[in-house]
N, C-alpha and C. Protein backbone atom coordinates (compact mmCIF):
# COMPACT_ATOMS: atom_id res chain seq x y z
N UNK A 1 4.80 18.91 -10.45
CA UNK A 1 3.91 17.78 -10.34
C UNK A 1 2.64 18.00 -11.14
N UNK A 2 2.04 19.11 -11.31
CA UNK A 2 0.93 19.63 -12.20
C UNK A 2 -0.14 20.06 -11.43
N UNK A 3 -1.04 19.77 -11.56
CA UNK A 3 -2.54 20.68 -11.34
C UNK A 3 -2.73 19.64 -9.88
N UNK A 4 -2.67 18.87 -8.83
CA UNK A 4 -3.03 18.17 -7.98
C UNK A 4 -2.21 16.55 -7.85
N UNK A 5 -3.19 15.58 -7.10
CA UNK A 5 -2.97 14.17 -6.62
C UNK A 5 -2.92 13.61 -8.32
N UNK A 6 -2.57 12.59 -8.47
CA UNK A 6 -2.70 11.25 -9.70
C UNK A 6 -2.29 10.67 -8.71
N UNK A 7 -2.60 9.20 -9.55
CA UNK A 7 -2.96 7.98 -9.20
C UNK A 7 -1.56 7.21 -9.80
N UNK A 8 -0.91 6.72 -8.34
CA UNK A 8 0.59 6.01 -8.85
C UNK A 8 -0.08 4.72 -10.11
N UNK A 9 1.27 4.21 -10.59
CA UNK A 9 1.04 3.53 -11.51
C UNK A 9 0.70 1.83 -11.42
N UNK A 10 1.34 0.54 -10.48
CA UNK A 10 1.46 -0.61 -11.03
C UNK A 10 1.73 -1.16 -9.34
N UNK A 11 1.28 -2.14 -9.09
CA UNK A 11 0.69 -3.21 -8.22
C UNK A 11 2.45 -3.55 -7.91
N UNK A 12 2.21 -3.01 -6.69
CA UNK A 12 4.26 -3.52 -5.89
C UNK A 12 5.10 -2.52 -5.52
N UNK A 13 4.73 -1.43 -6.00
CA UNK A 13 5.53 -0.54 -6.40
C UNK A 13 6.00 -0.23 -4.99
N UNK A 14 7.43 -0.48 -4.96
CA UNK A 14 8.13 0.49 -3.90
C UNK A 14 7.70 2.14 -3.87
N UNK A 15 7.68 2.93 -2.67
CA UNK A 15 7.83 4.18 -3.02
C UNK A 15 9.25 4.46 -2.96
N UNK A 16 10.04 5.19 -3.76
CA UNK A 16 11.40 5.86 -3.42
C UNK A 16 11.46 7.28 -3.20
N UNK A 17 12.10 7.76 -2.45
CA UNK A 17 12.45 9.03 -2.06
C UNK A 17 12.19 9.92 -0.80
N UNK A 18 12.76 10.63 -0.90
CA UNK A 18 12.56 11.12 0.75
C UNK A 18 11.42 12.06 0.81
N UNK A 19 11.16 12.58 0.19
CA UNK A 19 9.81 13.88 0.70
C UNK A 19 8.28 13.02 -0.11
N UNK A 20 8.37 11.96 -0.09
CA UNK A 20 7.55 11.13 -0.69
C UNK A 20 6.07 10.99 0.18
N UNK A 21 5.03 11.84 -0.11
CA UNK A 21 3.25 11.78 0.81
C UNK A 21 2.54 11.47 -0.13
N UNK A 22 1.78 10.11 0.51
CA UNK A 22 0.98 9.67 -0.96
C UNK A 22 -0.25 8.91 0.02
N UNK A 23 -1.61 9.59 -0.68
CA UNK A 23 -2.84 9.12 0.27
C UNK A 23 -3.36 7.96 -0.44
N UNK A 24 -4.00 6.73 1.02
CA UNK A 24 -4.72 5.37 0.53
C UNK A 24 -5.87 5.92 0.56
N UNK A 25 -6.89 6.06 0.04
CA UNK A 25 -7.87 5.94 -0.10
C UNK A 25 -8.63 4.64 -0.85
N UNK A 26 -9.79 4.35 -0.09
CA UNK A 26 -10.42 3.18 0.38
C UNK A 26 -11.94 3.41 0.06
N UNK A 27 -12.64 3.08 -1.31
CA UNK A 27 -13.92 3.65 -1.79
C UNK A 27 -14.27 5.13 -1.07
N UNK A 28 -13.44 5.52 -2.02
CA UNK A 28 -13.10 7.03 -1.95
C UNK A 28 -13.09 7.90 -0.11
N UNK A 29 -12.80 6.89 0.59
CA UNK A 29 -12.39 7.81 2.12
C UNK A 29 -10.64 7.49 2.45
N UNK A 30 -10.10 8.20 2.69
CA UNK A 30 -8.57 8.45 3.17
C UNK A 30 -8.47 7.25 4.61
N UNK A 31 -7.72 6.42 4.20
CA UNK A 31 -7.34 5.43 4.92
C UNK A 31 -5.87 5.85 5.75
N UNK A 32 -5.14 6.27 5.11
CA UNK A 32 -4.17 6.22 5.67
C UNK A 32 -2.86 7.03 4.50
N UNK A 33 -1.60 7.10 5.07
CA UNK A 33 -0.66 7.39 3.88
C UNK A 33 0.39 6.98 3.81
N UNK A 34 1.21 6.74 2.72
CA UNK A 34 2.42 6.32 2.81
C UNK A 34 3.73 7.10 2.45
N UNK A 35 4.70 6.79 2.91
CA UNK A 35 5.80 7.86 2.68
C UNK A 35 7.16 7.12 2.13
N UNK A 36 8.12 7.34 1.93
CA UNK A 36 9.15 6.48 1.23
C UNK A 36 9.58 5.23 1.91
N UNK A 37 9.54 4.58 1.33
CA UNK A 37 9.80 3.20 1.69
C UNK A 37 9.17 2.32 1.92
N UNK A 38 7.84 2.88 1.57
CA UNK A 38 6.75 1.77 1.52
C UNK A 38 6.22 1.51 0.92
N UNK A 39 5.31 0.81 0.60
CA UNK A 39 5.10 -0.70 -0.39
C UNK A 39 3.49 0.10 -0.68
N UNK A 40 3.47 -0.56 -1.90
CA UNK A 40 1.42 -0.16 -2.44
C UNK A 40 1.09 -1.54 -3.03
N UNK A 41 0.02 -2.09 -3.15
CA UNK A 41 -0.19 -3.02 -4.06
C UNK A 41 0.23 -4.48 -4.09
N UNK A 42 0.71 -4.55 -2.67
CA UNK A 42 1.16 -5.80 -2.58
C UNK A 42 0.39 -7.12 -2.53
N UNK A 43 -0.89 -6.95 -2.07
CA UNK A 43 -1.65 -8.09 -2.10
C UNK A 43 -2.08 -8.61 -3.85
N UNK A 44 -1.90 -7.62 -4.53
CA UNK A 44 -2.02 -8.36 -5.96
C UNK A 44 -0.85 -8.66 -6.64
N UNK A 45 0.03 -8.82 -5.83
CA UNK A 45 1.24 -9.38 -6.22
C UNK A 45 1.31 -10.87 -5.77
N UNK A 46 0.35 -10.99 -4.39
CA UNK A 46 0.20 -12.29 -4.44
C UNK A 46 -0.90 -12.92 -4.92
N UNK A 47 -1.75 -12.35 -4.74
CA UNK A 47 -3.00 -13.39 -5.57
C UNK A 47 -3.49 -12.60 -7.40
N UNK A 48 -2.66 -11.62 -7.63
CA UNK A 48 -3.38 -11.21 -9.00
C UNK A 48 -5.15 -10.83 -9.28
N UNK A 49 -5.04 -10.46 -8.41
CA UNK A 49 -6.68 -9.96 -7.62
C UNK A 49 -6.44 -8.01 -8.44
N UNK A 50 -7.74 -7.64 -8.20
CA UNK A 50 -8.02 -6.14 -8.09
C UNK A 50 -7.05 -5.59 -7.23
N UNK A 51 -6.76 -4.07 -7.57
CA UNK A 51 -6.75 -3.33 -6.25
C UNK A 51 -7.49 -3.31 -5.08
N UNK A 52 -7.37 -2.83 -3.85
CA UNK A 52 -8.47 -2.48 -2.79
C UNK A 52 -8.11 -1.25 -2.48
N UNK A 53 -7.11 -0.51 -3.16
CA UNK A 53 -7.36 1.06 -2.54
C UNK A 53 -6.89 1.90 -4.00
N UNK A 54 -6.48 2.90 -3.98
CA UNK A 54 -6.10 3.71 -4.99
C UNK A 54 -5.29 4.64 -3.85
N UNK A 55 -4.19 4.62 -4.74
CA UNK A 55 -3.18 5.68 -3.89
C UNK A 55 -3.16 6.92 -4.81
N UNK A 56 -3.08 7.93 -3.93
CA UNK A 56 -2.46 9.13 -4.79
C UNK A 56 -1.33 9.92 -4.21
N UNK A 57 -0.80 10.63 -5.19
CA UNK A 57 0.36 11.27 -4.88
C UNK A 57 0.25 12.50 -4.72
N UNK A 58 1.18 13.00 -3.53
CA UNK A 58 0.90 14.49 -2.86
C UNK A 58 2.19 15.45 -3.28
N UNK A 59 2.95 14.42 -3.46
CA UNK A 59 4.34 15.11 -4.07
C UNK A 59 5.23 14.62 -5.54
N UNK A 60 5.81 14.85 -5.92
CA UNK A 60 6.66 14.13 -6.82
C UNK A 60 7.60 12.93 -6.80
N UNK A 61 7.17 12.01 -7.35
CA UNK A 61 8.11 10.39 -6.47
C UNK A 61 8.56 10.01 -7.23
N UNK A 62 9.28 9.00 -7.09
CA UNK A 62 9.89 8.15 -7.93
C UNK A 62 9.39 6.94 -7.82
N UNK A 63 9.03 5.72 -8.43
CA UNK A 63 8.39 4.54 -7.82
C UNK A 63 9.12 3.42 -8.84
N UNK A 64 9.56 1.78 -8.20
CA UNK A 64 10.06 1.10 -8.81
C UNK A 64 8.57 -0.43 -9.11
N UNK A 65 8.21 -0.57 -9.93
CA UNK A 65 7.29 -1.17 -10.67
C UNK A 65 8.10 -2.61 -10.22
N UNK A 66 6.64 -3.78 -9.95
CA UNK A 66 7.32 -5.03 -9.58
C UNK A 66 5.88 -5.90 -10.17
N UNK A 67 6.45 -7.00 -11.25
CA UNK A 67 4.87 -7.35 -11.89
C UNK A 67 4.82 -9.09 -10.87
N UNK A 68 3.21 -9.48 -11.22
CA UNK A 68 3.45 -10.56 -10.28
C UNK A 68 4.19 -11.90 -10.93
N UNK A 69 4.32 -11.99 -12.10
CA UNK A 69 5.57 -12.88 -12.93
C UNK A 69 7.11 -12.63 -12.46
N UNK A 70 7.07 -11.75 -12.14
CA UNK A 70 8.58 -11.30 -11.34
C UNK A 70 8.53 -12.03 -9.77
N UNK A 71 7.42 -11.11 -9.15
CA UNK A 71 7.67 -11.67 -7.67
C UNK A 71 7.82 -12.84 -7.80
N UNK A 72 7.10 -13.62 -7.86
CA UNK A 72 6.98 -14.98 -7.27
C UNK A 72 8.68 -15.79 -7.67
N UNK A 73 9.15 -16.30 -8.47
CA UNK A 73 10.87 -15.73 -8.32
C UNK A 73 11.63 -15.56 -7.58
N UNK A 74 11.50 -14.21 -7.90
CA UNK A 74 11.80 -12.87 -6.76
C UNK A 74 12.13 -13.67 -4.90
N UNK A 75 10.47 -14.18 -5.26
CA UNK A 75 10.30 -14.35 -3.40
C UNK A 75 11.20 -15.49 -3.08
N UNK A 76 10.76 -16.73 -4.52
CA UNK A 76 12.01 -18.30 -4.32
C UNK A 76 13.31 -18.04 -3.56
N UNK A 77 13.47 -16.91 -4.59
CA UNK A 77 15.10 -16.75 -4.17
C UNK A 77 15.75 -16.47 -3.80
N UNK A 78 14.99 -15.49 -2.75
CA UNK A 78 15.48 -14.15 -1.42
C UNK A 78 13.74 -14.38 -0.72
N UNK A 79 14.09 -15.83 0.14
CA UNK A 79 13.26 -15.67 1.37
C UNK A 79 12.61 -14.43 2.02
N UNK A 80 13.87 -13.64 1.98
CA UNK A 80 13.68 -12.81 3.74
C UNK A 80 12.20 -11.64 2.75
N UNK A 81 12.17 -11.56 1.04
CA UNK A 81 11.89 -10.56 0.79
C UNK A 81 10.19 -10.74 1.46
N UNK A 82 9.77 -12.47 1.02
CA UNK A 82 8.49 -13.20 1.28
C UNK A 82 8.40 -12.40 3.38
N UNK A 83 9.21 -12.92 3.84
CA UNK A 83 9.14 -12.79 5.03
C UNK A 83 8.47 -11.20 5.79
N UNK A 84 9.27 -10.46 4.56
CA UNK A 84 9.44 -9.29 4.88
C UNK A 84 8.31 -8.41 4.95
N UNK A 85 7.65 -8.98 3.73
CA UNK A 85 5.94 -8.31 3.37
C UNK A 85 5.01 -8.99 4.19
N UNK A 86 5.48 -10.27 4.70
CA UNK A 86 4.08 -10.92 5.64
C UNK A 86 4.51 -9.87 6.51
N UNK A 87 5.44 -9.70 7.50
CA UNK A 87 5.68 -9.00 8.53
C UNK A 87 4.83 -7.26 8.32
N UNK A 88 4.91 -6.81 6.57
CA UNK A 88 3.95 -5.55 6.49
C UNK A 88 2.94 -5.76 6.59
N UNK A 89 2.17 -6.61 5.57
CA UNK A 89 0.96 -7.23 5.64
C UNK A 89 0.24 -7.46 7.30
N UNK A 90 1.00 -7.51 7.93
CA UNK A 90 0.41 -8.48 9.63
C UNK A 90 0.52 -7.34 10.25
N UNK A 91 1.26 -6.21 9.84
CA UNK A 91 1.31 -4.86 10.92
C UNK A 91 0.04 -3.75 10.42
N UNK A 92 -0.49 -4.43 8.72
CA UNK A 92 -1.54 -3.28 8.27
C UNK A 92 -2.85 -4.16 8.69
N UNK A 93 -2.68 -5.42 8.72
CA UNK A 93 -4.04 -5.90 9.22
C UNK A 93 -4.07 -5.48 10.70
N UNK A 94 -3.07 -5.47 11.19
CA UNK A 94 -3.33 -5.29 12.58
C UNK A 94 -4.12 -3.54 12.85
N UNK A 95 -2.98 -3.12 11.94
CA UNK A 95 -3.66 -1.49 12.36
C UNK A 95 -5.03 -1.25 11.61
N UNK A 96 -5.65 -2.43 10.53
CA UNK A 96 -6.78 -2.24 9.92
C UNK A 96 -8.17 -2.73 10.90
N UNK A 97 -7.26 -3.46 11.57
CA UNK A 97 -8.54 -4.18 12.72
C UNK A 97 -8.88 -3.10 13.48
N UNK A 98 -7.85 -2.60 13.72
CA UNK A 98 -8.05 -1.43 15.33
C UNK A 98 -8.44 -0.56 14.83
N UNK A 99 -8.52 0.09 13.36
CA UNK A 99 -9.49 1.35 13.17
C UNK A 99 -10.99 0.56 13.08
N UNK A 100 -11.15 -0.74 12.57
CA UNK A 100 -12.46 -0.94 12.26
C UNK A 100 -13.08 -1.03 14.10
N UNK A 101 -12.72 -1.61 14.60
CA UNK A 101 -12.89 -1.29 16.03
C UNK A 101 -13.61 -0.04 16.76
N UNK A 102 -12.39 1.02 16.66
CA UNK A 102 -12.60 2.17 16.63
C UNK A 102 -14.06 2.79 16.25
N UNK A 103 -14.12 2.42 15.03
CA UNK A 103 -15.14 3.10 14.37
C UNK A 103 -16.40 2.33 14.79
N UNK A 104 -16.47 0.91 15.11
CA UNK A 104 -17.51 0.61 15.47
C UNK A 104 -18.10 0.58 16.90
N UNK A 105 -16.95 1.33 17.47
CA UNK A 105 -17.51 1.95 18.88
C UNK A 105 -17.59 3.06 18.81
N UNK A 106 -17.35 3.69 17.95
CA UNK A 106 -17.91 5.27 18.45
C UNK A 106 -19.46 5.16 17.40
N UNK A 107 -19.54 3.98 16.43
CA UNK A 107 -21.06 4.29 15.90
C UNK A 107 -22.12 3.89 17.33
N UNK A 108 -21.38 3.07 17.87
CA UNK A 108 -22.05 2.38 19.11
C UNK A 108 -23.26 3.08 19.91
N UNK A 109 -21.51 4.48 20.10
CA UNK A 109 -21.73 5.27 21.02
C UNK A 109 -22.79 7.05 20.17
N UNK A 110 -23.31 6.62 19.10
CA UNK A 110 -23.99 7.32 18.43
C UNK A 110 -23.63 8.57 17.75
């Protein structure tokens, strides 16, 4: 893999593979991580917006590149795929609410 983390490549990207650890970081603090089979970059697949995190890689991966001229397509013509990412999307907002939560009760609590 070389000298440390890099920075995966392109907005969609599946991760593939099994020993696959790759950190979100979120103006530069560790949000969270992802491991094979999960998705990076998906919100600029729907609106063609910036990133909001930068992922890096902890191991050697494989990753399948998805541009947003493809998705939209993509989503026409296999429903379940549209379905599939709201259902990620609604499980990371959810777990994004409950850390912001978190954190704003323990600043609370000093």
């Amino acid at each position: 893999m070389g000298d440390g983390p890099r920075p995966l490549p392109t907005p969609g990207d599946p991760l593939l593979g099994g020993s696959v650890v790759a950190t979100v970081l979120v103006a530069g603090q560790e949000r969270g991580t992802l491991e094979a089979g999960d998705y990076l970059g998906e919100i600029s697949l729907i609106d063609e917006g910036e990133r909001s995190a930068t992922v890096m890689a902890k191991t050697d991966l494989v990753c399948q590149g998805l541009t947003y001229w493809d998705f939209q397509p993509l989503v026409q013509a296999n429903p379940m795929v549209g379905w599939k990412l709201l259902q990620s999307l609604a499980r990371k907002l959810r777990r994004n609410e409950q850390e912001l939560a978190e954190e704003r009760q323990a600043a609370e609590r000093g």
